[in-house]
N, C-alpha and C. Protein backbone atom coordinates (compact mmCIF):
# COMPACT_ATOMS: atom_id res chain seq x y z
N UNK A 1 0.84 -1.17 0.00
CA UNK A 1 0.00 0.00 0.00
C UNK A 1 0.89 1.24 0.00
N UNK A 2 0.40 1.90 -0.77
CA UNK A 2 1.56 3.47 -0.67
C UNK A 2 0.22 4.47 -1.06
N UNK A 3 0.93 5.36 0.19
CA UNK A 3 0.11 6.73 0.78
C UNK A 3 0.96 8.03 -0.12
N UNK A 4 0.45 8.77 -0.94
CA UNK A 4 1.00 10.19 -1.39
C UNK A 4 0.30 11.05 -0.96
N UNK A 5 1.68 11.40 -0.66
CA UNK A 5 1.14 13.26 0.06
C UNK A 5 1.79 13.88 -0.18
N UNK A 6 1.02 15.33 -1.03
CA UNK A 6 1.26 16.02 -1.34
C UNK A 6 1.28 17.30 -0.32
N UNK A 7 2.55 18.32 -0.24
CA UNK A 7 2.25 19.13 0.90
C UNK A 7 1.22 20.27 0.48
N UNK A 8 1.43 21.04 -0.59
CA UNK A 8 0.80 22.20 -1.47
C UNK A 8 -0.40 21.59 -0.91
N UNK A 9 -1.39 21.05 -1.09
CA UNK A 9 -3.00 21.18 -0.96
C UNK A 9 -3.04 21.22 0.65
N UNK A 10 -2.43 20.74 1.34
CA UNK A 10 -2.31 20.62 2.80
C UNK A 10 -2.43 21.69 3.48
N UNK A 11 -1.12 22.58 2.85
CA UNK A 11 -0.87 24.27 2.77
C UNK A 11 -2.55 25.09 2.61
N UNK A 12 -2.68 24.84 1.65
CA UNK A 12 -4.17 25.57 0.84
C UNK A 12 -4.79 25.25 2.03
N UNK A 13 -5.14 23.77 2.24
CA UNK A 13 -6.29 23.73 3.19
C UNK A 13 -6.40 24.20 4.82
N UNK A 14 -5.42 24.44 4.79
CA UNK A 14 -4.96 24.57 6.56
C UNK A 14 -4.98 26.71 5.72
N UNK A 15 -4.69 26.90 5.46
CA UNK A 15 -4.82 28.74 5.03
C UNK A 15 -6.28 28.93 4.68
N UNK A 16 -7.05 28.39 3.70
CA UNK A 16 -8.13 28.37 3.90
C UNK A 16 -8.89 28.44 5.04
N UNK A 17 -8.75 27.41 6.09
CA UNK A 17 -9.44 27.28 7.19
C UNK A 17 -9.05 28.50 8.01
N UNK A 18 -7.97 28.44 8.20
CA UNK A 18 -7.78 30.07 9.23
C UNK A 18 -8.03 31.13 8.86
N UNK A 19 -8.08 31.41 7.26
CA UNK A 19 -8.89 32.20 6.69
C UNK A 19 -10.69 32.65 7.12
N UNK A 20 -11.31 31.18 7.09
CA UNK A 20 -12.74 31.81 7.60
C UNK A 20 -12.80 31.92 9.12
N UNK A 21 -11.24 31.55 9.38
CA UNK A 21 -11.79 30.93 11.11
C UNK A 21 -11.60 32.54 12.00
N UNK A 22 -10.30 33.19 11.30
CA UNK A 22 -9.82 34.56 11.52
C UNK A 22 -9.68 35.46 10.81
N UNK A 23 -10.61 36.03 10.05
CA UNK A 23 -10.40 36.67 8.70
C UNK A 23 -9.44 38.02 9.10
N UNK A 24 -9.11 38.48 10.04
CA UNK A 24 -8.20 39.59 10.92
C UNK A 24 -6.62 39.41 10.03
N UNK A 25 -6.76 37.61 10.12
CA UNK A 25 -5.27 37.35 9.96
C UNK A 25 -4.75 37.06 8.87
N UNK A 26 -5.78 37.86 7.57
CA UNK A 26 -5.54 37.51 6.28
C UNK A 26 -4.22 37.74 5.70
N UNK A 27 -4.22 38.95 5.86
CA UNK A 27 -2.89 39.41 5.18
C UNK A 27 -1.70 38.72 5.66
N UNK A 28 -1.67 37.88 6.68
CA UNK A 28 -0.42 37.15 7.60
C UNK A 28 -0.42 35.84 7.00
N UNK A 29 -1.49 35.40 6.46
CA UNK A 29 -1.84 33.62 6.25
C UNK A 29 -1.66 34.04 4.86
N UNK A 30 -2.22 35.12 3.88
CA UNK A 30 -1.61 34.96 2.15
C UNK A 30 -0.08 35.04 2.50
N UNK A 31 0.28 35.84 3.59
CA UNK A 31 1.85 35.99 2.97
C UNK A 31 2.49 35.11 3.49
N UNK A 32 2.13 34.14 4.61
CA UNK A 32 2.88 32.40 4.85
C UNK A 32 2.65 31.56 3.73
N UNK A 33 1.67 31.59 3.30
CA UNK A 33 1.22 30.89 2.62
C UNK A 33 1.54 31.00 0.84
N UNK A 34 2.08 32.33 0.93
CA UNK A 34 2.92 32.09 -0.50
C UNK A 34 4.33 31.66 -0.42
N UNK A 35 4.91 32.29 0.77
CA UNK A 35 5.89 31.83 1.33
C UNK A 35 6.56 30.25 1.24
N UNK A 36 5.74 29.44 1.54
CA UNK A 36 5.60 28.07 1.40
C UNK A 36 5.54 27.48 0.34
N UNK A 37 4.26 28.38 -0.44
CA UNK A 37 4.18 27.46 -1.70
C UNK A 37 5.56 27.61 -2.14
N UNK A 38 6.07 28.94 -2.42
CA UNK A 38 7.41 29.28 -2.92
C UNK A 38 8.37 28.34 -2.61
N UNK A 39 8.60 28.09 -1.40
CA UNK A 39 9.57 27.22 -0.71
C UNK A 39 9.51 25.66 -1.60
N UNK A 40 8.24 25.41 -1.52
CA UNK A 40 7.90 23.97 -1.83
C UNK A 40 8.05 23.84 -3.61
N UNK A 41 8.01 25.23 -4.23
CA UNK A 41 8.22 24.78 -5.93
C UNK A 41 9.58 24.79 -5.92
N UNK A 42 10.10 25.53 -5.32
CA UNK A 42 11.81 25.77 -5.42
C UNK A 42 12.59 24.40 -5.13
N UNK A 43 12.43 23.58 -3.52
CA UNK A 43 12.83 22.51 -3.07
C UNK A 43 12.14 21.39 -3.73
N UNK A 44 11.04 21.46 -4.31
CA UNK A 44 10.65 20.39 -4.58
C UNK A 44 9.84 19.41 -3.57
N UNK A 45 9.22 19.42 -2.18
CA UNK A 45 8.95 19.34 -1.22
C UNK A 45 7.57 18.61 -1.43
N UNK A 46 7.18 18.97 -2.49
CA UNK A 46 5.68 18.49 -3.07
C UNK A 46 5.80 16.72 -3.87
N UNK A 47 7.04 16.31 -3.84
CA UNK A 47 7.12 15.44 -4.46
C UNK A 47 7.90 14.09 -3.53
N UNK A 48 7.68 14.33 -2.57
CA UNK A 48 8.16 13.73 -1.29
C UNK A 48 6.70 12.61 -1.01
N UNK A 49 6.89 11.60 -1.28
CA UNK A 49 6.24 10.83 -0.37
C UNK A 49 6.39 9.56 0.70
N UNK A 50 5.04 9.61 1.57
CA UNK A 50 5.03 8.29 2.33
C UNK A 50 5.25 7.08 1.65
N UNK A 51 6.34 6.16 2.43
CA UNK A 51 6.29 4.87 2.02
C UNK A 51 5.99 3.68 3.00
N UNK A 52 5.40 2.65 2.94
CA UNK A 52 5.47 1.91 3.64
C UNK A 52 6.18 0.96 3.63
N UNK A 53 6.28 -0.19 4.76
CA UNK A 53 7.68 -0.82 4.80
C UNK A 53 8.06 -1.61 3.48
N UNK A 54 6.74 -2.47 3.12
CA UNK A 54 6.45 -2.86 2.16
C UNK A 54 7.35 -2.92 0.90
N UNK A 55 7.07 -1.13 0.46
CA UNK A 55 7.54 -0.82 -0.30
C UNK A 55 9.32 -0.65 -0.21
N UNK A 56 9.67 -0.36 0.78
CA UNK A 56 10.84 -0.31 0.71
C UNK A 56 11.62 -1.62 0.63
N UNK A 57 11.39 -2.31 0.77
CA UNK A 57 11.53 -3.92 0.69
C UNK A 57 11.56 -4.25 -0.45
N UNK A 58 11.00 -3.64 -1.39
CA UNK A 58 10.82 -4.32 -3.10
C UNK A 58 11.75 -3.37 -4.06
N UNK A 59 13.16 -4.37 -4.30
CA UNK A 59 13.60 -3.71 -5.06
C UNK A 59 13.65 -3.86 -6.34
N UNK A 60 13.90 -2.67 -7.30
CA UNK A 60 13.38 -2.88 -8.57
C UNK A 60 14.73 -2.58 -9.28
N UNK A 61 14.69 -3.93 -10.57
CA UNK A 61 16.30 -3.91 -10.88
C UNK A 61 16.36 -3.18 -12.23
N UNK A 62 17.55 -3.08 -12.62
CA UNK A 62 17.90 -1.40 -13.82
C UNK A 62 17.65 -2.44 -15.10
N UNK A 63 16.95 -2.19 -16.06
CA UNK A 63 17.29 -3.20 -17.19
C UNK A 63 17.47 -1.78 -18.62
N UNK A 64 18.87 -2.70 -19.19
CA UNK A 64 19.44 -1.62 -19.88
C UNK A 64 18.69 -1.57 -21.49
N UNK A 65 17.98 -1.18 -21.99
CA UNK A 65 17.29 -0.87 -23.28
C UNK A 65 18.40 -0.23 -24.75
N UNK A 66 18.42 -1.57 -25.39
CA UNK A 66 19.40 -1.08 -26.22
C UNK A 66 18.60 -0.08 -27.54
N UNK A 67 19.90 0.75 -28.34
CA UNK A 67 18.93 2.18 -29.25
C UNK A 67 19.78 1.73 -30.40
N UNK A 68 18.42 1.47 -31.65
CA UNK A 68 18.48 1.15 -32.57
C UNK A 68 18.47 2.73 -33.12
N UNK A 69 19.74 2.83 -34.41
CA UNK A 69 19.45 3.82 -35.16
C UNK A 69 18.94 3.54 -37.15
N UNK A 70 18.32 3.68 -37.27
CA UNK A 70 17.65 3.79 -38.30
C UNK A 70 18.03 4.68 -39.71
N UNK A 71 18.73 4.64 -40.80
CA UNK A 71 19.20 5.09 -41.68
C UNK A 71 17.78 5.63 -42.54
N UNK A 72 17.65 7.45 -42.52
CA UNK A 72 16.25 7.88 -43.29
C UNK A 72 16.44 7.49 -45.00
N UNK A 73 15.65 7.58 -45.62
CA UNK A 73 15.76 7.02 -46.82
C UNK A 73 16.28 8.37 -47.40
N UNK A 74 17.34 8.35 -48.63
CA UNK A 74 17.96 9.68 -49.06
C UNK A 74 16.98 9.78 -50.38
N UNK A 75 16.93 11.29 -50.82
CA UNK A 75 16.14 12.16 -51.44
C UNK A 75 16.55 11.85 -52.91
N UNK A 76 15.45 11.23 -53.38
CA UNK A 76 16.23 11.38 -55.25
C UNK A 76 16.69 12.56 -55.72
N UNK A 77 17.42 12.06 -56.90
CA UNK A 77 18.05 13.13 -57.09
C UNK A 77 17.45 13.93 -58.21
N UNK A 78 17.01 15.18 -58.26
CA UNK A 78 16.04 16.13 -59.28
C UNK A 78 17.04 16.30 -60.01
């Protein structure tokens, strides 16, 4: 079983809520709250997930894909 979590909607939803809960503290919660997102596109933070043991247990092996090149057919000659 594997759990993803994403932080960005987490963010939204937790600013949202203090949003209707304290509307006083708007201007403090947009500007954490871009703050973060910022943080999280820059680091990458959004792409972090839960694993379970499970998963870490299963390893997955490299298989090397060989590259065929293909000769285009040449242009008669006018």
């Amino acid at each position: 079983m594997t759990i993803n979590l994403a932080l960005g909607p987490i963010v939204s939803l937790l600013a949202g809520i203090l949003i209707l809960i304290v509307p006083r503290l708007l201007n403090y919660i947009v500007a954490i709250y871009l703050i973060l997102i910022g943080l999280i596109g820059i680091f990458g933070w959004g792409a972090l997930h839960a694993r379970t043991a499970a998963d870490t247990a299963v390893q997955h092996e490299q298989v090397a894909i060989p590259t065929m090149y293909v000769d285009a057919p040449s242009k008669p000659a006018t």
